[in-house]
PDB file of N, CA and C in Angstrom:
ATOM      1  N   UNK A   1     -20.453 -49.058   6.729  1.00  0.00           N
ATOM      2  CA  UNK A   1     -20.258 -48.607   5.381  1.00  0.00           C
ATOM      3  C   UNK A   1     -19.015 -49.310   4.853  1.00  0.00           C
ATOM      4  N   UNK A   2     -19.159 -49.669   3.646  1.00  0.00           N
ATOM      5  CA  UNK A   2     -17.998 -50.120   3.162  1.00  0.00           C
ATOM      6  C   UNK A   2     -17.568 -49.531   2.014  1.00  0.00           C
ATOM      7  N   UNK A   3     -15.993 -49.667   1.448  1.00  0.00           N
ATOM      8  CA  UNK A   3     -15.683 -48.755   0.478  1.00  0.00           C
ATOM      9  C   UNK A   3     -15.237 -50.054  -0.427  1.00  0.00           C
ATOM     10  N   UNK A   4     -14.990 -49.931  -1.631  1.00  0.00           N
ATOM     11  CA  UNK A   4     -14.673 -50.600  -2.558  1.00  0.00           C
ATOM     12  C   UNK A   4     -14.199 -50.236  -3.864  1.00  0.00           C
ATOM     13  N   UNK A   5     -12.983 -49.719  -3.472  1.00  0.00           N
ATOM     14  CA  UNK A   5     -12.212 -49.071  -4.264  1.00  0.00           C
ATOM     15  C   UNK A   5     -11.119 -50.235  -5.520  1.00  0.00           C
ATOM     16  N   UNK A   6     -11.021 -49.248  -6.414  1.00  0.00           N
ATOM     17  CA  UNK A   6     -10.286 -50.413  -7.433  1.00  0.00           C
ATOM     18  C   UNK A   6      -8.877 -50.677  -7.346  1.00  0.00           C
ATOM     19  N   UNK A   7      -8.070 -49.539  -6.737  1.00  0.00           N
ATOM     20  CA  UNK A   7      -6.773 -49.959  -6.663  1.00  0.00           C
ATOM     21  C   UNK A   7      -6.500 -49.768  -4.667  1.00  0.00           C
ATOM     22  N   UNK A   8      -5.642 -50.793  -4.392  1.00  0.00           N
ATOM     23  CA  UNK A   8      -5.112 -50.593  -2.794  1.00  0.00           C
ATOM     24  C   UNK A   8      -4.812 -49.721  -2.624  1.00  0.00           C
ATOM     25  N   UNK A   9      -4.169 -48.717  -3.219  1.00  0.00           N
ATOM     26  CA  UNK A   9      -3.348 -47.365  -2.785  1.00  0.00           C
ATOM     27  C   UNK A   9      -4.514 -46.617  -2.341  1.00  0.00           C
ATOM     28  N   UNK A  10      -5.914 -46.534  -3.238  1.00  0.00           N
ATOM     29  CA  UNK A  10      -6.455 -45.853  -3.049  1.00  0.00           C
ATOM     30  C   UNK A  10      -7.685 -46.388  -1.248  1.00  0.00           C
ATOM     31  N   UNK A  11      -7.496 -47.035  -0.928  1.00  0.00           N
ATOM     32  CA  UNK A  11      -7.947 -48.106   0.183  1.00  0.00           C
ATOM     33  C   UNK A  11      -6.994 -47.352   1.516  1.00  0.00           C
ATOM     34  N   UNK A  12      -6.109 -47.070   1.298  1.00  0.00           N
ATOM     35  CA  UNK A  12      -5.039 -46.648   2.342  1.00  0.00           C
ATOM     36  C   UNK A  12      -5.807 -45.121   1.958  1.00  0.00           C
ATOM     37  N   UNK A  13      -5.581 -44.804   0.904  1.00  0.00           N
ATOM     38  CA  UNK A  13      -6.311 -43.023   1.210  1.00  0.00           C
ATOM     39  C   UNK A  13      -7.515 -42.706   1.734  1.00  0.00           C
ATOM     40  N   UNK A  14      -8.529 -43.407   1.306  1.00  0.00           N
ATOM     41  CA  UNK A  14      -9.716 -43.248   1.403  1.00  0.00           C
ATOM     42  C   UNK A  14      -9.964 -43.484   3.055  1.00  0.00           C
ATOM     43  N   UNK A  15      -9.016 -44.665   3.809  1.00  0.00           N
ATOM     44  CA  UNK A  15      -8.816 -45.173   4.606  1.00  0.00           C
ATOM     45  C   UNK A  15      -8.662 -43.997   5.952  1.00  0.00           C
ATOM     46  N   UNK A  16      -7.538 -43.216   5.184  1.00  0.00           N
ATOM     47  CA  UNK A  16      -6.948 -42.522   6.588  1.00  0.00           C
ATOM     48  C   UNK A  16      -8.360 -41.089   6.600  1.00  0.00           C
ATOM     49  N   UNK A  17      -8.678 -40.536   5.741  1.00  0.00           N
ATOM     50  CA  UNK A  17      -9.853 -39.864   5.512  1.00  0.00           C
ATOM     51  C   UNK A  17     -11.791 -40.158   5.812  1.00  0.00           C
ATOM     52  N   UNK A  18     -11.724 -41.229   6.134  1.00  0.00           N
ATOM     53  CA  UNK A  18     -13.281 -41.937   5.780  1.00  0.00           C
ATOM     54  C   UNK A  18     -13.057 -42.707   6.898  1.00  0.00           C
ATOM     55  N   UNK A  19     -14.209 -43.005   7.947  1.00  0.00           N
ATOM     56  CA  UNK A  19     -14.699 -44.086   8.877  1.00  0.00           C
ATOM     57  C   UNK A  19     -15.449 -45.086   8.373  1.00  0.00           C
ATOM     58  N   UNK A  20     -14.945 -45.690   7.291  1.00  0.00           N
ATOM     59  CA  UNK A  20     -15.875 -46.739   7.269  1.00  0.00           C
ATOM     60  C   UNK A  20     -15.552 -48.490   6.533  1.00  0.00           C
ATOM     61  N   UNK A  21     -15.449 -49.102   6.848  1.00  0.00           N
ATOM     62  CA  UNK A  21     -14.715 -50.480   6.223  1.00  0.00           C
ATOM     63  C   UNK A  21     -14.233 -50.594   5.191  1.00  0.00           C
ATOM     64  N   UNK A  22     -12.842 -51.141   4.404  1.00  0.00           N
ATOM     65  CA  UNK A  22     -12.280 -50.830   3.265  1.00  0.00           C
ATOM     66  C   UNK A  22     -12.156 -52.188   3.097  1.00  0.00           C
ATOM     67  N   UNK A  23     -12.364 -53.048   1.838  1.00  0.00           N
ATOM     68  CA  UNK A  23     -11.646 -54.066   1.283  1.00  0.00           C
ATOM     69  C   UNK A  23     -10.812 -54.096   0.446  1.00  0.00           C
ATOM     70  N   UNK A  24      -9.764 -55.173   0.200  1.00  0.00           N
ATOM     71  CA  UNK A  24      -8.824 -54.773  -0.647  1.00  0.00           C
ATOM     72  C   UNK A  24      -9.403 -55.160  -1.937  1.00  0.00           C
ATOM     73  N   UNK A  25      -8.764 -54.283  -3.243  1.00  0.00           N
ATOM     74  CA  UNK A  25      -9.187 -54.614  -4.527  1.00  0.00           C
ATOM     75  C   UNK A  25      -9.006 -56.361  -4.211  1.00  0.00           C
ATOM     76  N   UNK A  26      -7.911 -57.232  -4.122  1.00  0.00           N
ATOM     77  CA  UNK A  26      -7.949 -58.560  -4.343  1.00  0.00           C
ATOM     78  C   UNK A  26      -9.045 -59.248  -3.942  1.00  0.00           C
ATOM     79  N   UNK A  27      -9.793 -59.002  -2.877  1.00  0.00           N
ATOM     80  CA  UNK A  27     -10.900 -58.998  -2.457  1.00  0.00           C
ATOM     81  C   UNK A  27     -12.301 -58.712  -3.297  1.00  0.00           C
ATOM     82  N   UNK A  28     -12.131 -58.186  -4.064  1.00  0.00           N
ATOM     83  CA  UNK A  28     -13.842 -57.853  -5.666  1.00  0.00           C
ATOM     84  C   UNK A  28     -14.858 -58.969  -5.118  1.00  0.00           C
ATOM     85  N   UNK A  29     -14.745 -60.419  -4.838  1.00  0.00           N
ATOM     86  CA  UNK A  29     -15.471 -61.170  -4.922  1.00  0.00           C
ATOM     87  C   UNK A  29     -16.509 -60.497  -3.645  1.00  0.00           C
ATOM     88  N   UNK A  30     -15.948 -59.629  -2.266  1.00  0.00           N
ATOM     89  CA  UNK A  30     -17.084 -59.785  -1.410  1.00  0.00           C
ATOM     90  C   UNK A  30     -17.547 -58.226  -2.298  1.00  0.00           C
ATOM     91  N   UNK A  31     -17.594 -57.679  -2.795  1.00  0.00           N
ATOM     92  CA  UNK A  31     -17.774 -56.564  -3.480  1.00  0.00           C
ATOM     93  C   UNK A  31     -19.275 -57.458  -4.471  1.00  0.00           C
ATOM     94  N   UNK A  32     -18.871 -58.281  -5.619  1.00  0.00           N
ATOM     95  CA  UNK A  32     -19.966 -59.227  -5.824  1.00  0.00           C
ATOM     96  C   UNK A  32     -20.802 -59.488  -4.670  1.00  0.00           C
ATOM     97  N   UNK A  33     -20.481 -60.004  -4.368  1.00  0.00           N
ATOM     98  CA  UNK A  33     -21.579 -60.370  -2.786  1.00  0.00           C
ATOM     99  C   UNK A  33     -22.111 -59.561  -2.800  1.00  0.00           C
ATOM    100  N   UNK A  34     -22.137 -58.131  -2.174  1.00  0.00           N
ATOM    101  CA  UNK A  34     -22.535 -57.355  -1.768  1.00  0.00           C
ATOM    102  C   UNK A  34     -23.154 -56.884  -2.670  1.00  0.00           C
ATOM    103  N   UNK A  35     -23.242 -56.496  -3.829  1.00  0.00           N
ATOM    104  CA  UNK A  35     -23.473 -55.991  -5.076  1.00  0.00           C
ATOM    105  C   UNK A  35     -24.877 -56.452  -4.712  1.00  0.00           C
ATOM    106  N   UNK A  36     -24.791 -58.069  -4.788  1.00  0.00           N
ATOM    107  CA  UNK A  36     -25.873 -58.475  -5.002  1.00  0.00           C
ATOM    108  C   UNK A  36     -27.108 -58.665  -4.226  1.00  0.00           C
ATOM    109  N   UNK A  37     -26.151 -59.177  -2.784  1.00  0.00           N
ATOM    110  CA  UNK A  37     -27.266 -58.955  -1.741  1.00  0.00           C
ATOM    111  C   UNK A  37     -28.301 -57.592  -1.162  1.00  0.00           C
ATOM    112  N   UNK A  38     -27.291 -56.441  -2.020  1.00  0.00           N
ATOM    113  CA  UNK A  38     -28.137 -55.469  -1.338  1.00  0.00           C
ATOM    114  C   UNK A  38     -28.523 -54.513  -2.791  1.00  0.00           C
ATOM    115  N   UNK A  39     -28.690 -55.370  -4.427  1.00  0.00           N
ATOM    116  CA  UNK A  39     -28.854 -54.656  -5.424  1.00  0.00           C
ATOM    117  C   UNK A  39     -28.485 -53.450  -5.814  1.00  0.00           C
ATOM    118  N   UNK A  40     -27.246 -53.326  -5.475  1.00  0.00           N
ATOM    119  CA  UNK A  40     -26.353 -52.132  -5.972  1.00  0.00           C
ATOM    120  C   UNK A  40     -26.225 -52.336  -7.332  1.00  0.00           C
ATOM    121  N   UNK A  41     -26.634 -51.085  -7.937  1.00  0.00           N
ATOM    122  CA  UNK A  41     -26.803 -50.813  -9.395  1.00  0.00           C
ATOM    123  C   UNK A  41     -26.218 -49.972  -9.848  1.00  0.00           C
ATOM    124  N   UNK A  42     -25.535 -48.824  -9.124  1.00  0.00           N
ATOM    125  CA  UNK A  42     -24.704 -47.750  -9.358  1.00  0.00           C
ATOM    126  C   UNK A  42     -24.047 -47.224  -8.027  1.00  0.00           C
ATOM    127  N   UNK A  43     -22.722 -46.615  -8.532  1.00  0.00           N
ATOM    128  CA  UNK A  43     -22.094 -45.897  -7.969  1.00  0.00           C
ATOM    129  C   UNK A  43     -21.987 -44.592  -7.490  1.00  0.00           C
ATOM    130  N   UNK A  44     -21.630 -44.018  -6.947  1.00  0.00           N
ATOM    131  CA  UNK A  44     -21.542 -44.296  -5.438  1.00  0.00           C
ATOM    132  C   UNK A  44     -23.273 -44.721  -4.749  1.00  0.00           C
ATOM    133  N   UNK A  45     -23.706 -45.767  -3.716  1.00  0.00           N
ATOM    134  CA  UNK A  45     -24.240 -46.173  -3.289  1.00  0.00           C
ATOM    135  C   UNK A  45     -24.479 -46.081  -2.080  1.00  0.00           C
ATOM    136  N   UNK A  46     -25.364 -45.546  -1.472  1.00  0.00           N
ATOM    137  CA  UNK A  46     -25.031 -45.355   0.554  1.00  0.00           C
ATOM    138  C   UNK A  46     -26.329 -45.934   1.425  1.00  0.00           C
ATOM    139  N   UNK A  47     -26.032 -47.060   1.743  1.00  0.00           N
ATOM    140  CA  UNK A  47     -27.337 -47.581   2.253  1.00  0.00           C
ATOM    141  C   UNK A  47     -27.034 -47.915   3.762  1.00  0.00           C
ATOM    142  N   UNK A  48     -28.336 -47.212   4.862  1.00  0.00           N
ATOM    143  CA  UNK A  48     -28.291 -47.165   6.167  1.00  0.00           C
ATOM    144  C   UNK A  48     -28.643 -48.622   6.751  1.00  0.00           C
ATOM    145  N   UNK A  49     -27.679 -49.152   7.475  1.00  0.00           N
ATOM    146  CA  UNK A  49     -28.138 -50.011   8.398  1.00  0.00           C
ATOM    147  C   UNK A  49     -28.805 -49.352   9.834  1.00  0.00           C
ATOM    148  N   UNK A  50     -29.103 -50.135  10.644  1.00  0.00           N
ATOM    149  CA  UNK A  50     -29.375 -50.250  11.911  1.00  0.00           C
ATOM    150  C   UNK A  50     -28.088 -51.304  12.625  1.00  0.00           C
ATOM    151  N   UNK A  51     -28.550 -51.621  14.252  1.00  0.00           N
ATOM    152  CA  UNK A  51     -27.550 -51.895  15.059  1.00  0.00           C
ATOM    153  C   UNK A  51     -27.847 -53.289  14.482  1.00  0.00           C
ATOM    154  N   UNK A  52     -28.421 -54.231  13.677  1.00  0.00           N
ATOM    155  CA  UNK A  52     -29.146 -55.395  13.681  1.00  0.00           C
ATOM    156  C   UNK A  52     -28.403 -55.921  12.665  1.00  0.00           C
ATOM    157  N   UNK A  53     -27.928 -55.025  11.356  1.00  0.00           N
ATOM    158  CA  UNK A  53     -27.738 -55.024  10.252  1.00  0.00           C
ATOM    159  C   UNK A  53     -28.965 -55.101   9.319  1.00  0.00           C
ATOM    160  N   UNK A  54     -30.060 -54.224   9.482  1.00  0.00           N
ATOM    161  CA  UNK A  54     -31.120 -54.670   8.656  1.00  0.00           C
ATOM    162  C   UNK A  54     -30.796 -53.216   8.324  1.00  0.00           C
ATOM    163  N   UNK A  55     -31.734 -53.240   6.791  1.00  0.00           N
ATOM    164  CA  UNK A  55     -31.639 -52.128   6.062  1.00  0.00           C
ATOM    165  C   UNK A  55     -32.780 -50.746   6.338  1.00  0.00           C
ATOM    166  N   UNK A  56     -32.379 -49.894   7.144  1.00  0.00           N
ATOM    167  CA  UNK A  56     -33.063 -48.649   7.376  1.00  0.00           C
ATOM    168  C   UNK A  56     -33.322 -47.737   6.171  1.00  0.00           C
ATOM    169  N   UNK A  57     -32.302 -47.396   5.387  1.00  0.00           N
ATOM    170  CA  UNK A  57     -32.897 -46.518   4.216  1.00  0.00           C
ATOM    171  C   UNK A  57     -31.978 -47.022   3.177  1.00  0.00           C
ATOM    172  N   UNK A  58     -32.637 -47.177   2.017  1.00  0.00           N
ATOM    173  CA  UNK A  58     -32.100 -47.953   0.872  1.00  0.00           C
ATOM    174  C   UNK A  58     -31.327 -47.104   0.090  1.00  0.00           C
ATOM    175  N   UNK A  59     -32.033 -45.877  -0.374  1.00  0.00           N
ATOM    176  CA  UNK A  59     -31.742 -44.567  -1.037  1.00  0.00           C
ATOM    177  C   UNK A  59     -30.907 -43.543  -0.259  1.00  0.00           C
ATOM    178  N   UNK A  60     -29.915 -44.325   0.248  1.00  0.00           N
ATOM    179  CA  UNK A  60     -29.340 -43.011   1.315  1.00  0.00           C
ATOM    180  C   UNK A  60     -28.498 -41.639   0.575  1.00  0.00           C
ATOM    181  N   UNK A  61     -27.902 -42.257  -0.527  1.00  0.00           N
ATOM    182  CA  UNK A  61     -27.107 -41.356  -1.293  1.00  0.00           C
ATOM    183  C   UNK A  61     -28.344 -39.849  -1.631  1.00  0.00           C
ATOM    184  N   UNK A  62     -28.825 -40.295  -2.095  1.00  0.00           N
ATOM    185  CA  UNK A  62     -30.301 -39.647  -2.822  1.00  0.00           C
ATOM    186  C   UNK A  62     -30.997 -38.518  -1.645  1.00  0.00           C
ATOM    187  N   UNK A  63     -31.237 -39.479  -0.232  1.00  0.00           N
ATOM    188  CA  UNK A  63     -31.895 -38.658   0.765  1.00  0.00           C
ATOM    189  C   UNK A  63     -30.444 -37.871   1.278  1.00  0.00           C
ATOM    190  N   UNK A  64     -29.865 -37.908   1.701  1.00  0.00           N
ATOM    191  CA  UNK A  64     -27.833 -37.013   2.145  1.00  0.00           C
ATOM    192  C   UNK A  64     -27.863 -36.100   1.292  1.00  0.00           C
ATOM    193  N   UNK A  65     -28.095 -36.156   0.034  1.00  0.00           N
ATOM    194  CA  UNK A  65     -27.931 -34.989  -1.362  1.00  0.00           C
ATOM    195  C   UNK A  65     -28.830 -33.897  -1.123  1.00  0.00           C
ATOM    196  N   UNK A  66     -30.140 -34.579  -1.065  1.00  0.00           N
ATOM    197  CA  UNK A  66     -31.426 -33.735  -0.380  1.00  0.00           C
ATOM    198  C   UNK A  66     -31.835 -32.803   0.440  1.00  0.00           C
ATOM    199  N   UNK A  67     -30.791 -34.011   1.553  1.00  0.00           N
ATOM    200  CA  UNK A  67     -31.119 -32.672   3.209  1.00  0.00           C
ATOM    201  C   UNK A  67     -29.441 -32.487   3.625  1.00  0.00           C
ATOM    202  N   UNK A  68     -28.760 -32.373   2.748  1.00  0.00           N
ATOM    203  CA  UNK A  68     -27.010 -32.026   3.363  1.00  0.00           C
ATOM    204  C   UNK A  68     -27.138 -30.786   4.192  1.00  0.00           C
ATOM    205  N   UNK A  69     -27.911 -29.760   3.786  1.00  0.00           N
ATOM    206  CA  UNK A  69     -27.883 -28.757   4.824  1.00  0.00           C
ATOM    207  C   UNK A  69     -28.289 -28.812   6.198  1.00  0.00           C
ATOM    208  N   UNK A  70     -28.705 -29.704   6.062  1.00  0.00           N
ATOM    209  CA  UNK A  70     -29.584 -29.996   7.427  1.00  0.00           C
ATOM    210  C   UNK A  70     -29.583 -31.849   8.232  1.00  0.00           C
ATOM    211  N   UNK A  71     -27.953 -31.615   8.827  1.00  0.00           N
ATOM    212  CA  UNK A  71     -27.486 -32.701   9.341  1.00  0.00           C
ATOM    213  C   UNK A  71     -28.886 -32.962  10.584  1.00  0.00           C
ATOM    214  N   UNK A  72     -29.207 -32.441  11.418  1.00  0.00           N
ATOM    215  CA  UNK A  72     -30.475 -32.975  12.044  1.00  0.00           C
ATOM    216  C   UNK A  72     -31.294 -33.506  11.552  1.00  0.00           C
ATOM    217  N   UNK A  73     -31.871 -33.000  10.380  1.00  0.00           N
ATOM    218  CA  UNK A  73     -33.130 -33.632   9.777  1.00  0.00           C
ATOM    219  C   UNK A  73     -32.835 -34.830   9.504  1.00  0.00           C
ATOM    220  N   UNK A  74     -31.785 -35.050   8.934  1.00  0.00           N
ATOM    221  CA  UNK A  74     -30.967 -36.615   8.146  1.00  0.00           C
ATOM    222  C   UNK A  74     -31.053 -37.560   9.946  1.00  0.00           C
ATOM    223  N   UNK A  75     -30.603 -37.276  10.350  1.00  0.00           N
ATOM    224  CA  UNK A  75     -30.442 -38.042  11.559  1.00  0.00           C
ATOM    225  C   UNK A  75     -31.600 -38.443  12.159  1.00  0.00           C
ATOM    226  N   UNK A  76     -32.627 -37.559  12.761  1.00  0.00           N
ATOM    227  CA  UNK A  76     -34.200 -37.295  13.325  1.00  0.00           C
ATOM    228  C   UNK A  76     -34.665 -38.630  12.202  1.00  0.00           C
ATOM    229  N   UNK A  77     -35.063 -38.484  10.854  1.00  0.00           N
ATOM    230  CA  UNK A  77     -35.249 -39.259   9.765  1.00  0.00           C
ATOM    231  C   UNK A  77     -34.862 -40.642  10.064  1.00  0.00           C
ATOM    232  N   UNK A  78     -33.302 -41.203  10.076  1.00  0.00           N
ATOM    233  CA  UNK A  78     -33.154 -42.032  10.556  1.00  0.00           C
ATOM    234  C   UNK A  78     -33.348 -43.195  11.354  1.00  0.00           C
ATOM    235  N   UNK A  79     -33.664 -42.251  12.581  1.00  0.00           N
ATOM    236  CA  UNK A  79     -33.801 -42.510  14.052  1.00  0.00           C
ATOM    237  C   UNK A  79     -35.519 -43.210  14.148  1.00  0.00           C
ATOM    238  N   UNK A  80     -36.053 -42.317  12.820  1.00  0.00           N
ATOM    239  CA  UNK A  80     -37.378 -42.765  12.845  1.00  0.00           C
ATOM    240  C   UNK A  80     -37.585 -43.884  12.410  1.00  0.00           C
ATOM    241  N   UNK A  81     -36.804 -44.116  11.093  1.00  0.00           N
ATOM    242  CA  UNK A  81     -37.324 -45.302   9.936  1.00  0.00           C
ATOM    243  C   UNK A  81     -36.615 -46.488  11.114  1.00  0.00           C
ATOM    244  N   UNK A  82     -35.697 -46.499  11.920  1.00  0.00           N
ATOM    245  CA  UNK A  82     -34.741 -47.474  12.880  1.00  0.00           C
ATOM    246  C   UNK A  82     -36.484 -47.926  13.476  1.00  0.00           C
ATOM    247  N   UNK A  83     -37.103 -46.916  14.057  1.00  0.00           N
ATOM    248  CA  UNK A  83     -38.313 -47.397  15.254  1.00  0.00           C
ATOM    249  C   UNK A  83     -39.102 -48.563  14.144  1.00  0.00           C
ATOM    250  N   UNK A  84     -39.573 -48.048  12.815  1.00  0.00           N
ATOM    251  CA  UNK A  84     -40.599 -48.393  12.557  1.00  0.00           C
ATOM    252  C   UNK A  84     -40.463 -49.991  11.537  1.00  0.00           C
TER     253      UNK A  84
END
């Protein structure tokens, strides 16, 4: 997961709170990249890889909102779309 926050300060916060890769604002260009390679169209965005880096669920924000009560199901789900 990566974060891509607009100011550094907020990179160090998000940082000590969140497991997941931070770039620095000076950095925007791999933010473009990314934007594009994986058609990010809005914010916040949460898309599942696998161990491969291929894309397991595209809509992750959307499916997490869905089943938040139910951290198993989200995972089980996962584990499946990874096999297939």
């Amino acid at each position: 997961m990566a974060c891509l926050p607009s100011l550094d300060s907020q990179v160090r916060d998000n940082y000590e709170e969140m497991p997941w890769i931070a770039f620095r604002y000076a950095r925007r260009d791999l933010k473009l990249d990314l934007c594009e390679k994986f058609d990010v169209k809005t914010v916040p965005t949460l898309i599942f890889f696998n161990e491969k880096g291929e894309v397991v669920k595209r809509e992750g924000r959307h499916f997490v909102t869905d089943h938040s009560q139910d951290i198993d199901a989200i995972l089980a789900h996962l584990r499946q779309e990874k096999k297939e």
